[in-house]
PDB file of N, CA and C in Angstrom:
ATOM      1  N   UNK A   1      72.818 -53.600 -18.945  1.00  0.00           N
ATOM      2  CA  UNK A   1      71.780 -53.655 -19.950  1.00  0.00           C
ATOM      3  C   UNK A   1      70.429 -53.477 -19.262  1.00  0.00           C
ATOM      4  N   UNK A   2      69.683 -52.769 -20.306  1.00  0.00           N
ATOM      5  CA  UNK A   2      68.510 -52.746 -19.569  1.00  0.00           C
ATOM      6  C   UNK A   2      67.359 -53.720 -19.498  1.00  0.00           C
ATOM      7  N   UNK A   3      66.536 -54.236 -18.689  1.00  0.00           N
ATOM      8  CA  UNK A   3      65.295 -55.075 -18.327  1.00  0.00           C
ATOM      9  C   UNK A   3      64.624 -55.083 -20.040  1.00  0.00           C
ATOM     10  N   UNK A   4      64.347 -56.821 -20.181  1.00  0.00           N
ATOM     11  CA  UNK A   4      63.928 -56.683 -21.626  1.00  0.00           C
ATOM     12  C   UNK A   4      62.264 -56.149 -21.199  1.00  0.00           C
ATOM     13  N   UNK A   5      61.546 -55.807 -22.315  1.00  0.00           N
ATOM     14  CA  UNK A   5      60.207 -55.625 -22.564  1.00  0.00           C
ATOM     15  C   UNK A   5      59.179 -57.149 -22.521  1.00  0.00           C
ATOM     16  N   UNK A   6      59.992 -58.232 -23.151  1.00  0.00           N
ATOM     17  CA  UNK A   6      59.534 -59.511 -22.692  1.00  0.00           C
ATOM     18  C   UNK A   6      60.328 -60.532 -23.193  1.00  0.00           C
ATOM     19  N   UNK A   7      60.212 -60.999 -22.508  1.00  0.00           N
ATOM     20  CA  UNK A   7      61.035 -62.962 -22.952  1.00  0.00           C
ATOM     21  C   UNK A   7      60.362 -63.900 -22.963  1.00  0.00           C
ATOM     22  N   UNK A   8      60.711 -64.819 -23.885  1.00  0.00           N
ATOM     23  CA  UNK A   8      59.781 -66.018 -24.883  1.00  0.00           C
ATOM     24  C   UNK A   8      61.287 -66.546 -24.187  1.00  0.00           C
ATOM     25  N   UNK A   9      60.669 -68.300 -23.605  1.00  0.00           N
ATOM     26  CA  UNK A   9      61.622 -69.070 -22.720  1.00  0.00           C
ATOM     27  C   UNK A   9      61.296 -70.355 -23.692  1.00  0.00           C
ATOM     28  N   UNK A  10      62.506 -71.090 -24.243  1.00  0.00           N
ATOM     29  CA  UNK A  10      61.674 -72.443 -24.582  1.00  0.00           C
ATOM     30  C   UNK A  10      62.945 -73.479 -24.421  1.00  0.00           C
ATOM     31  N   UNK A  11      62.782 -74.270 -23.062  1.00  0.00           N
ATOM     32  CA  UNK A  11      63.819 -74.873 -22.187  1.00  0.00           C
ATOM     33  C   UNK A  11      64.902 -73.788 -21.755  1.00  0.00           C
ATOM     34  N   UNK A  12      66.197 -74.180 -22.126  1.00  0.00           N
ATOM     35  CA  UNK A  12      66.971 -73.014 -22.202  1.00  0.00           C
ATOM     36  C   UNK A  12      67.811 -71.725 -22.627  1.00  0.00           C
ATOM     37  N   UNK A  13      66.456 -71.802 -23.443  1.00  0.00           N
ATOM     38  CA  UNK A  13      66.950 -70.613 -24.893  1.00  0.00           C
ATOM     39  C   UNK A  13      65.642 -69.247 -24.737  1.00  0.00           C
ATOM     40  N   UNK A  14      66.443 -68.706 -24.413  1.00  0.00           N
ATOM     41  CA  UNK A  14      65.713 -67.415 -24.101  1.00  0.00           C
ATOM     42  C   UNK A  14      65.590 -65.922 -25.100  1.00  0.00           C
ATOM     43  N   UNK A  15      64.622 -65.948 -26.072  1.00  0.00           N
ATOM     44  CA  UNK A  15      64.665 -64.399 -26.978  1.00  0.00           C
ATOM     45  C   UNK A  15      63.986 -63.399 -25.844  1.00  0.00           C
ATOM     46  N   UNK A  16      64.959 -62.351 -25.861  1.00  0.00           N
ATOM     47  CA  UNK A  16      64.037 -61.080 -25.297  1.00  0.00           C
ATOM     48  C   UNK A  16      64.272 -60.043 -25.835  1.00  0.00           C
ATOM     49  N   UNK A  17      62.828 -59.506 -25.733  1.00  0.00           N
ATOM     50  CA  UNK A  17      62.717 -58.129 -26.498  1.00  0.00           C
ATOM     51  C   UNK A  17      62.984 -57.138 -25.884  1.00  0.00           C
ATOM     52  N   UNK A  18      64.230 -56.196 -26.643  1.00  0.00           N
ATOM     53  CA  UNK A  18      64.067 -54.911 -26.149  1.00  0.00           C
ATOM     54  C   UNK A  18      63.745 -53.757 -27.173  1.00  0.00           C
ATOM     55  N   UNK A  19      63.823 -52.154 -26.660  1.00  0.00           N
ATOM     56  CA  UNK A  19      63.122 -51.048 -27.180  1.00  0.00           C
ATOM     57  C   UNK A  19      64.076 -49.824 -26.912  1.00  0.00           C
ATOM     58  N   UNK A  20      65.360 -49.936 -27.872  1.00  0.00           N
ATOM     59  CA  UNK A  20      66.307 -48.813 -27.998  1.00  0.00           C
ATOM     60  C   UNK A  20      65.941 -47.753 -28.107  1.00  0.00           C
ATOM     61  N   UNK A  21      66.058 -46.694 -27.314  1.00  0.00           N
ATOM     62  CA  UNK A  21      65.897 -45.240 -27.799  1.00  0.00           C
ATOM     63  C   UNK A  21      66.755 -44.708 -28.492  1.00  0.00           C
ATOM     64  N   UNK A  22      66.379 -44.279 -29.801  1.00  0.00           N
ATOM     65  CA  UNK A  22      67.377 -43.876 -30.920  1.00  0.00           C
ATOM     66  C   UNK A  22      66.512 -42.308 -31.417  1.00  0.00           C
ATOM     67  N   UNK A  23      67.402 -41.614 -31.961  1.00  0.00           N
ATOM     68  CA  UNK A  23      66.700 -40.419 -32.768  1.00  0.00           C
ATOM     69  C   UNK A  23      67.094 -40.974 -34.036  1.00  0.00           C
ATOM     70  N   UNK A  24      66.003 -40.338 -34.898  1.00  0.00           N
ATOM     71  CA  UNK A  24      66.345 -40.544 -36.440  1.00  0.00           C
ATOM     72  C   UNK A  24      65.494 -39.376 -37.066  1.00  0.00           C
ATOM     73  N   UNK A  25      66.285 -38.831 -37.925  1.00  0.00           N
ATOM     74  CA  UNK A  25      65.535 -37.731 -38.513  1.00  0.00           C
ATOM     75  C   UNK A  25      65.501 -36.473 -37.673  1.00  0.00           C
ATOM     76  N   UNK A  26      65.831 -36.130 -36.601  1.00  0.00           N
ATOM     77  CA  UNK A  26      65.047 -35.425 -35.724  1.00  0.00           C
ATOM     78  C   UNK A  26      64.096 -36.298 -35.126  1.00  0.00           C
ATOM     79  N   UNK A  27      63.466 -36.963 -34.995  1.00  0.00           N
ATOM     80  CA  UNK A  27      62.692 -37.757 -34.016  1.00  0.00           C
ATOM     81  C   UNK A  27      62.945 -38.928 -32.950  1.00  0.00           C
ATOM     82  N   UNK A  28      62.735 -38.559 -31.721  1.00  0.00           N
ATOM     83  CA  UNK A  28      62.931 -40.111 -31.027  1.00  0.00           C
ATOM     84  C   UNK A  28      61.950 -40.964 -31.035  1.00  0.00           C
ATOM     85  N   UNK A  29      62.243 -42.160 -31.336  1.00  0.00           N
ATOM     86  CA  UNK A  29      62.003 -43.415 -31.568  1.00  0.00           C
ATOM     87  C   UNK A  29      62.541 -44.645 -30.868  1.00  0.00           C
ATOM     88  N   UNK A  30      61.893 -45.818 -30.781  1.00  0.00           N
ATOM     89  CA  UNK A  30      61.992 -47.526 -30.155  1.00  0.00           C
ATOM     90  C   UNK A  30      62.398 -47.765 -31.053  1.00  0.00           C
ATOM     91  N   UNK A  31      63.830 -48.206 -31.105  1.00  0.00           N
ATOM     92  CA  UNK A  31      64.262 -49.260 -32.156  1.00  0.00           C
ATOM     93  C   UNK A  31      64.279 -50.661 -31.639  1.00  0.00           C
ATOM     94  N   UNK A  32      63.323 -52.040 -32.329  1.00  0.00           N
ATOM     95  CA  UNK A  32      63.197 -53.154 -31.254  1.00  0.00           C
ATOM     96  C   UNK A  32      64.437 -54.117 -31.917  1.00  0.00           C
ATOM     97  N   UNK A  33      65.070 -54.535 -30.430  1.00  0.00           N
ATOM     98  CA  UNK A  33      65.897 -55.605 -30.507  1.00  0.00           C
ATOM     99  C   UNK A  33      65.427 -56.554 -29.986  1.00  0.00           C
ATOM    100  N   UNK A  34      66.033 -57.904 -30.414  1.00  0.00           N
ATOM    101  CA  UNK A  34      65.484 -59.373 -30.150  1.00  0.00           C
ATOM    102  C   UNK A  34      67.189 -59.615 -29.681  1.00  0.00           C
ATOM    103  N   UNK A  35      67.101 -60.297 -28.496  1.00  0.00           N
ATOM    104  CA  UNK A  35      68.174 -60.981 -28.231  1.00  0.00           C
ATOM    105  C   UNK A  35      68.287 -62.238 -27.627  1.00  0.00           C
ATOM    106  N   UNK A  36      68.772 -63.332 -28.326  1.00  0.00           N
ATOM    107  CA  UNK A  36      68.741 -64.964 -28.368  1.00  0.00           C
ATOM    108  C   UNK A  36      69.904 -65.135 -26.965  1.00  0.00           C
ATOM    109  N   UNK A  37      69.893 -65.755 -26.332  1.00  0.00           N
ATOM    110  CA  UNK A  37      70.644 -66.629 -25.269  1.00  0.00           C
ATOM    111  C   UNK A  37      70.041 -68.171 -24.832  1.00  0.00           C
ATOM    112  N   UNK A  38      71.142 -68.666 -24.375  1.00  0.00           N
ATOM    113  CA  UNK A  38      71.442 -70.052 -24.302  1.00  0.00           C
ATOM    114  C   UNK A  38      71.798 -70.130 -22.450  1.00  0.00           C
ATOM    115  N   UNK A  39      71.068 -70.540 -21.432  1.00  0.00           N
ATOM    116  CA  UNK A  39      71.204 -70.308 -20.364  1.00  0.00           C
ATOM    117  C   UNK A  39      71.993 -72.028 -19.739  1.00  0.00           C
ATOM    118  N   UNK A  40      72.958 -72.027 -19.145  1.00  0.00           N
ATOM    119  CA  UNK A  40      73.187 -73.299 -18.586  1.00  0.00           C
ATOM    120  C   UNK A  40      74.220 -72.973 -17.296  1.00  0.00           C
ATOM    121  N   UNK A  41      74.654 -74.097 -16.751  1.00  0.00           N
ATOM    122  CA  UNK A  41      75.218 -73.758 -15.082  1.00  0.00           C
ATOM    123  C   UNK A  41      76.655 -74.398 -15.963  1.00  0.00           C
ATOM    124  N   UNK A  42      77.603 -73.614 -15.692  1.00  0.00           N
ATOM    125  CA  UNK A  42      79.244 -74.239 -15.268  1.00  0.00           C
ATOM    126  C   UNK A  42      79.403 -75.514 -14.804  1.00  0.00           C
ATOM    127  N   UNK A  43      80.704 -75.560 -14.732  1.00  0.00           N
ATOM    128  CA  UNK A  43      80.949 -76.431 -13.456  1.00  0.00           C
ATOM    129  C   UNK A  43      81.127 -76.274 -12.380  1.00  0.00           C
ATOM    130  N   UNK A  44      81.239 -75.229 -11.784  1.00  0.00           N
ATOM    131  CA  UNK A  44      80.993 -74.612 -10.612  1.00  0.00           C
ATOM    132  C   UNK A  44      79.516 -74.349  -9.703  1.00  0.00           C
ATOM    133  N   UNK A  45      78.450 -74.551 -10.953  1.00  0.00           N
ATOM    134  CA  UNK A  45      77.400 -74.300 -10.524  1.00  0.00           C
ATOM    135  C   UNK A  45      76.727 -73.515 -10.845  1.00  0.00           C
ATOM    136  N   UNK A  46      77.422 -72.002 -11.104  1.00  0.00           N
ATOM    137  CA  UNK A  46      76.916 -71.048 -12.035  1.00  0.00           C
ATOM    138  C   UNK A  46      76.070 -70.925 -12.919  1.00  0.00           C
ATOM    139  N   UNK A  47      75.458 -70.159 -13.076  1.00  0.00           N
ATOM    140  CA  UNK A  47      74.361 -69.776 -14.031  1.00  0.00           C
ATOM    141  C   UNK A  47      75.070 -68.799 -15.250  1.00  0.00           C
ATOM    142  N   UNK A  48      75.229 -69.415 -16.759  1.00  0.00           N
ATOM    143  CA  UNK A  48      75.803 -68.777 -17.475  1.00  0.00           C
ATOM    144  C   UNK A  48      75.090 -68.602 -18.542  1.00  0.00           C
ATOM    145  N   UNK A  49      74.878 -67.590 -19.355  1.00  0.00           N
ATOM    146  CA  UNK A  49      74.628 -67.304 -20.702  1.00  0.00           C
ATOM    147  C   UNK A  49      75.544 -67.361 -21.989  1.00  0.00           C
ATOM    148  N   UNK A  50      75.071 -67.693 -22.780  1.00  0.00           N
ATOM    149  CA  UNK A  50      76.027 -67.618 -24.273  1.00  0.00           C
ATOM    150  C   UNK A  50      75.278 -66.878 -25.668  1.00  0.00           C
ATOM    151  N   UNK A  51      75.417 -67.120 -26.559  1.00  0.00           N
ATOM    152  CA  UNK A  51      74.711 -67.010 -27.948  1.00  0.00           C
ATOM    153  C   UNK A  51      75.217 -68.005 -28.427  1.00  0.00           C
ATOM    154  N   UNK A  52      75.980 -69.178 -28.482  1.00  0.00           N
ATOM    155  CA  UNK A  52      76.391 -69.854 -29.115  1.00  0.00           C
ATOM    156  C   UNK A  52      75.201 -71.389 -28.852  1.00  0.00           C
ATOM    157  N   UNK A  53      74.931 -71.880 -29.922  1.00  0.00           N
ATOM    158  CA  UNK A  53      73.747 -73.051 -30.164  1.00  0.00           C
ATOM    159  C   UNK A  53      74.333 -74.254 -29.994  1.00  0.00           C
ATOM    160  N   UNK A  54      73.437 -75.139 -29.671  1.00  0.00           N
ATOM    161  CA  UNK A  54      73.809 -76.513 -30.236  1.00  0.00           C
ATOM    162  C   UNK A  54      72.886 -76.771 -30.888  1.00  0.00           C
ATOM    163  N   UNK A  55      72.970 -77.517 -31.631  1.00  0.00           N
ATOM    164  CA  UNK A  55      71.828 -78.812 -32.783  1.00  0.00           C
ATOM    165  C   UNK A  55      70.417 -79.196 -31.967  1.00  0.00           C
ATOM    166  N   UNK A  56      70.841 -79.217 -30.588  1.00  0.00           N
ATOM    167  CA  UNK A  56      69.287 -79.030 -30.271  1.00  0.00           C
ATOM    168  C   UNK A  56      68.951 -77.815 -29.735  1.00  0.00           C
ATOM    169  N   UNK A  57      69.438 -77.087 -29.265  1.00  0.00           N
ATOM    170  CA  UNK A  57      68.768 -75.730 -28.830  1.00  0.00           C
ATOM    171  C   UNK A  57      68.551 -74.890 -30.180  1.00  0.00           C
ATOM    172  N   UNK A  58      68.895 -75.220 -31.482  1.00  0.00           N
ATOM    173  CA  UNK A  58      68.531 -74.626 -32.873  1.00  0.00           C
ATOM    174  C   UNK A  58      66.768 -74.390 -32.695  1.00  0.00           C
ATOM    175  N   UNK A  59      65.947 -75.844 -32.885  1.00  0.00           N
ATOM    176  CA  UNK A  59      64.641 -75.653 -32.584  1.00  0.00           C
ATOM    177  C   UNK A  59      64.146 -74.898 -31.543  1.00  0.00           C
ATOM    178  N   UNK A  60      64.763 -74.861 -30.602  1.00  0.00           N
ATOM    179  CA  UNK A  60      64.275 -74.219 -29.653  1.00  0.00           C
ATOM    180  C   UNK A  60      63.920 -72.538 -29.831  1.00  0.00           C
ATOM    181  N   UNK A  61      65.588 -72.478 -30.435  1.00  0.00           N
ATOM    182  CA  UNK A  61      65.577 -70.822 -31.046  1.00  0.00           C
ATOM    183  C   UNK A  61      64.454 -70.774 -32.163  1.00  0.00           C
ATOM    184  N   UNK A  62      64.123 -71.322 -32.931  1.00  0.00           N
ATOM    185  CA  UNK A  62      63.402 -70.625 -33.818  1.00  0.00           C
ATOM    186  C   UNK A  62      61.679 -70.632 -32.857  1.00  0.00           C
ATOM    187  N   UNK A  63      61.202 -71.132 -32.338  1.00  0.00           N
ATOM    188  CA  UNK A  63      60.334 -71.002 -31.646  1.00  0.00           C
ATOM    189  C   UNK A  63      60.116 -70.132 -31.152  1.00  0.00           C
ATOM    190  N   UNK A  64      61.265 -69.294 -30.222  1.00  0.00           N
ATOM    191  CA  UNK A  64      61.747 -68.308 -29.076  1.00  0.00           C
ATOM    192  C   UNK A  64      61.725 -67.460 -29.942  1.00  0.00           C
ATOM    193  N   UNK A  65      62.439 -67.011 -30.944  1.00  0.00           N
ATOM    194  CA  UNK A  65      62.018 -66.652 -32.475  1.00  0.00           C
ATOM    195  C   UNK A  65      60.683 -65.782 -32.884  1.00  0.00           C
ATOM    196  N   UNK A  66      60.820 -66.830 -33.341  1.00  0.00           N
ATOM    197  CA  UNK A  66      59.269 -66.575 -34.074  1.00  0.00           C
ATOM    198  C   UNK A  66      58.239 -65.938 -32.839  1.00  0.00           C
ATOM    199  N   UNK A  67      58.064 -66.401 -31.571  1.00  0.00           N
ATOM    200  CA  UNK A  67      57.164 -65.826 -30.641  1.00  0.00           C
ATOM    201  C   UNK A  67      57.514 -64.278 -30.314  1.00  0.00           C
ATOM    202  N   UNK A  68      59.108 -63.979 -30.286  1.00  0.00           N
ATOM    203  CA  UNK A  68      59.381 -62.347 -30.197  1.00  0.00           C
ATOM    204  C   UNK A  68      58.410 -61.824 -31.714  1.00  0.00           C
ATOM    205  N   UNK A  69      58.661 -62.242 -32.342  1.00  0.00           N
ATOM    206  CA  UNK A  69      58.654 -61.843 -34.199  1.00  0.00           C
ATOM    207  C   UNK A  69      57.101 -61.457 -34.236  1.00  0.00           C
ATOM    208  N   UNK A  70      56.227 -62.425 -33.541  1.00  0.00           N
ATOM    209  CA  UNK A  70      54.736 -61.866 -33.226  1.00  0.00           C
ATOM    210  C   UNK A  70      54.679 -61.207 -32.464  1.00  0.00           C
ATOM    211  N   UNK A  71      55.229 -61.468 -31.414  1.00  0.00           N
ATOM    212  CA  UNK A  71      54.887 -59.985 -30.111  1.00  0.00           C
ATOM    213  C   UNK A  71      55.361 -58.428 -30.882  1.00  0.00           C
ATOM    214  N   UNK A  72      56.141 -58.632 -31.653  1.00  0.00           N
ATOM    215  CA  UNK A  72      56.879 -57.307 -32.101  1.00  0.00           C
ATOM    216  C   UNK A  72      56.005 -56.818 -32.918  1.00  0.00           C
ATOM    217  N   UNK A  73      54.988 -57.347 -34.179  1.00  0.00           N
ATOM    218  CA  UNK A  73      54.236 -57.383 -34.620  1.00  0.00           C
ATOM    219  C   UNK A  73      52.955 -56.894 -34.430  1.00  0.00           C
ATOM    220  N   UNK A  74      52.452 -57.571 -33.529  1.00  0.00           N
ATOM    221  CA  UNK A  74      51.044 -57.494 -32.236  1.00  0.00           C
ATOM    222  C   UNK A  74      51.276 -56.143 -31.619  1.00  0.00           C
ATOM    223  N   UNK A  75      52.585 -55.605 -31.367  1.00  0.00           N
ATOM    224  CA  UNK A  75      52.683 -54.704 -30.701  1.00  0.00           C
ATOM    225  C   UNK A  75      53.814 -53.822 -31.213  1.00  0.00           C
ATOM    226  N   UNK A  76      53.632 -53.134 -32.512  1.00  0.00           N
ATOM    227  CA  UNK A  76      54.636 -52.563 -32.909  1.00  0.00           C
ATOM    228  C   UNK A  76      54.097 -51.384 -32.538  1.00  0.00           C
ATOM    229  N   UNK A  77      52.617 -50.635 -32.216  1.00  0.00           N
ATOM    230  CA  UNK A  77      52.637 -48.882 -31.747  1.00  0.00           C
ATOM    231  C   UNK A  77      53.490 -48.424 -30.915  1.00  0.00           C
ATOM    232  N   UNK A  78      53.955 -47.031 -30.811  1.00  0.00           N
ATOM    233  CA  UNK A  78      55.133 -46.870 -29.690  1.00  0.00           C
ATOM    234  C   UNK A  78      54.377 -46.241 -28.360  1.00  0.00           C
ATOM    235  N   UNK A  79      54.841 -46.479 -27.662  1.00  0.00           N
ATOM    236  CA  UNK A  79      54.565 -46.353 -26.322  1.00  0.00           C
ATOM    237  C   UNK A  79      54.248 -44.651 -26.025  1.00  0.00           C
ATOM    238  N   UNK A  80      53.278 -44.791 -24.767  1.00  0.00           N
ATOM    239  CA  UNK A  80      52.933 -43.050 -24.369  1.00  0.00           C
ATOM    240  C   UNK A  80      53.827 -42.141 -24.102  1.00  0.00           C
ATOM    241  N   UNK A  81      54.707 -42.523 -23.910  1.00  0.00           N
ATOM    242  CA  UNK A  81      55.735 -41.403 -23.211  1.00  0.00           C
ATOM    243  C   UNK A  81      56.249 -40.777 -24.394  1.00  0.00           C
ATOM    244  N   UNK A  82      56.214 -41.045 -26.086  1.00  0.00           N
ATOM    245  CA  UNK A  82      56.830 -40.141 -27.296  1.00  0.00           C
ATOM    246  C   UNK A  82      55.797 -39.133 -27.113  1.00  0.00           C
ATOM    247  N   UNK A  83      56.571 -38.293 -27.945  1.00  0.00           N
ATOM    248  CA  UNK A  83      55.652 -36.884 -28.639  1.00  0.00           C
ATOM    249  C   UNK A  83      54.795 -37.243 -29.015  1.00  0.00           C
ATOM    250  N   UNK A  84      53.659 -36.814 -29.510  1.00  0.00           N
ATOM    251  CA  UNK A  84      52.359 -37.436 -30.609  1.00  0.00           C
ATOM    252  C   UNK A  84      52.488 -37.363 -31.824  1.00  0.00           C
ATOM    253  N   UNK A  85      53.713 -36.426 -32.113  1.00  0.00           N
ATOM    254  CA  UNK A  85      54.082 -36.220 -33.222  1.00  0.00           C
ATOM    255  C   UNK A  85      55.179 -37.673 -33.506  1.00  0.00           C
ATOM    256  N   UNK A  86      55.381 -38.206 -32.575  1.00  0.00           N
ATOM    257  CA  UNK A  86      56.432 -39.290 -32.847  1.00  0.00           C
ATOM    258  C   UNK A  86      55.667 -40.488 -32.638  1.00  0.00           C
ATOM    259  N   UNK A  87      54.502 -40.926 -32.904  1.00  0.00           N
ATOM    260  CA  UNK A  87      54.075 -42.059 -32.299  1.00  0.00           C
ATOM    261  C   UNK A  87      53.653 -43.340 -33.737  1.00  0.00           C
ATOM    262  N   UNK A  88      54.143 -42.526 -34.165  1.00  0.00           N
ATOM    263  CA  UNK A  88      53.983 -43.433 -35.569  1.00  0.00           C
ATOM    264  C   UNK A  88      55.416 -44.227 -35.711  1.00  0.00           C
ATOM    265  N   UNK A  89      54.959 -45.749 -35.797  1.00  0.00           N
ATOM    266  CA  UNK A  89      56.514 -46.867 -35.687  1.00  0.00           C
ATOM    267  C   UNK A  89      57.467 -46.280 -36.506  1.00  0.00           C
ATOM    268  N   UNK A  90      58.689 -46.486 -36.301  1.00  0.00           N
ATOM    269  CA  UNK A  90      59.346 -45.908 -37.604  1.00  0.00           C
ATOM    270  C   UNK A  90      60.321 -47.147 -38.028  1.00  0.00           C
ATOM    271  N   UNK A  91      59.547 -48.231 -38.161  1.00  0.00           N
ATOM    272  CA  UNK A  91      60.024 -49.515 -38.438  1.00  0.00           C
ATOM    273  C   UNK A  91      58.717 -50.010 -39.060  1.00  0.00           C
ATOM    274  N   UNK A  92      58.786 -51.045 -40.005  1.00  0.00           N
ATOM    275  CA  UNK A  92      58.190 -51.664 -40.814  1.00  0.00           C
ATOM    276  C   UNK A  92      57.757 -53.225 -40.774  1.00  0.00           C
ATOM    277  N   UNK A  93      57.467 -53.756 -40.428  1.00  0.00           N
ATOM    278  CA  UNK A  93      57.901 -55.646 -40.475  1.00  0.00           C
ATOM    279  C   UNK A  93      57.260 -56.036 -41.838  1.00  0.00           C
ATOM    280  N   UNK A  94      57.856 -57.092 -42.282  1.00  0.00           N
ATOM    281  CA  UNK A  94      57.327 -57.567 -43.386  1.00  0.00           C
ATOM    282  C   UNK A  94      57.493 -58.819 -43.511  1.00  0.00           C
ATOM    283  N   UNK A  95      56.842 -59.626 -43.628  1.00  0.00           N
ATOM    284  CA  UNK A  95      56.920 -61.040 -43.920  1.00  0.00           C
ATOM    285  C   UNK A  95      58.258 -61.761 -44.676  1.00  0.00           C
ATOM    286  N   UNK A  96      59.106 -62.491 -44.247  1.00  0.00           N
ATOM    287  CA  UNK A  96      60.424 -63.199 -44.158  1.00  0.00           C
ATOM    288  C   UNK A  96      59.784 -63.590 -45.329  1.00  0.00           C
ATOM    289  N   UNK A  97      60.984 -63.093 -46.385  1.00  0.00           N
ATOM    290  CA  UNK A  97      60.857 -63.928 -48.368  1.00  0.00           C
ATOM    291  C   UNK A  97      61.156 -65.331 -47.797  1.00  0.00           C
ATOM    292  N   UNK A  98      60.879 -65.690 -48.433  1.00  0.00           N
ATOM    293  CA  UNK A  98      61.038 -67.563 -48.550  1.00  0.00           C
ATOM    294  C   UNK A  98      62.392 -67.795 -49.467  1.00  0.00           C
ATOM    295  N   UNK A  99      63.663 -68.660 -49.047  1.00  0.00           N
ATOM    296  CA  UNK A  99      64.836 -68.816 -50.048  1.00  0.00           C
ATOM    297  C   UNK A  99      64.928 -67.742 -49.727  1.00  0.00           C
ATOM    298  N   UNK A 100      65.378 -66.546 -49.263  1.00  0.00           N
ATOM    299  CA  UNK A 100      65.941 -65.592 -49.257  1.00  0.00           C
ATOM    300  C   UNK A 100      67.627 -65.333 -49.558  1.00  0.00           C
ATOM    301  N   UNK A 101      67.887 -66.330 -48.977  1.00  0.00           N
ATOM    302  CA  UNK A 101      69.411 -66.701 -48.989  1.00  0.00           C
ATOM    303  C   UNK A 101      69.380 -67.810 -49.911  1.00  0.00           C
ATOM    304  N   UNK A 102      70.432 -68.192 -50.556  1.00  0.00           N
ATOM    305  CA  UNK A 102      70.547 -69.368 -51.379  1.00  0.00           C
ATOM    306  C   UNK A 102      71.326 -70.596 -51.001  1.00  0.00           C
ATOM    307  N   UNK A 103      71.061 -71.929 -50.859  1.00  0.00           N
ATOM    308  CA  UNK A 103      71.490 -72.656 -50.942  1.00  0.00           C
ATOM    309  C   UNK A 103      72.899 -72.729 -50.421  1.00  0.00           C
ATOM    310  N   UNK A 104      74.018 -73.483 -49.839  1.00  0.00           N
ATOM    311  CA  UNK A 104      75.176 -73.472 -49.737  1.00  0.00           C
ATOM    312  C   UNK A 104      75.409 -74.843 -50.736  1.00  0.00           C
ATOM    313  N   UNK A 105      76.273 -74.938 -51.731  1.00  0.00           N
ATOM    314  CA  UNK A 105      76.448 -76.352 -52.010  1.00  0.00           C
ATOM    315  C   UNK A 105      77.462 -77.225 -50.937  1.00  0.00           C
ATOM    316  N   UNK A 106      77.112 -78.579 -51.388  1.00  0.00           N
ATOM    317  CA  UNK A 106      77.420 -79.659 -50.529  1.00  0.00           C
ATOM    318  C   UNK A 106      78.570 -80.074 -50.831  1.00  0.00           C
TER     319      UNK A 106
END
């Protein structure tokens, strides 16, 4: 995988941003990914990653979160190396509806 663009650290929950090169339309384009990990040592000692949460690294993620969610934001123009004809985002962000999802009953 390639080197993210940046990582938001909060204890051991790490979002980092990356910047897929995709064509669409005829045009190449950054498609941005956010990717959540959970960093902890084995029992061996090791240094391991997961995606899987616990109840407290939840807060953590949305923090780690939300800080990619502005950087992506802050910095959605695409980078010098496109065409000029391609430099217009071809992604949108829009503010997270509120309740978007409904309820699970209890």
């Amino acid at each position: 995988m390639a080197n993210p663009e940046k990582t938001f650290k909060v204890g051991p929950v790490r979002a980092s941003v990356f910047r897929n090169p995709i064509q669409q339309n005829g045009k190449n384009i950054l498609l941005p990914k956010v990717v959540i990990e959970v960093r902890y040592k084995d029992k061996s000692g090791n240094w391991k990653g997961t995606n899987s949460l616990s109840l407290n690294d939840l807060p953590k993620a949305v923090i780690a979160l939300q800080s990619a969610y502005e950087y992506l934001l802050e910095n959605k123009q695409a980078p010098e190396d496109l065409d000029p004809d391609d430099r217009t985002p071809a992604y949108d962000f829009r503010p997270a509806q509120r309740n978007a999802y409904p309820r699970l009953s209890q």
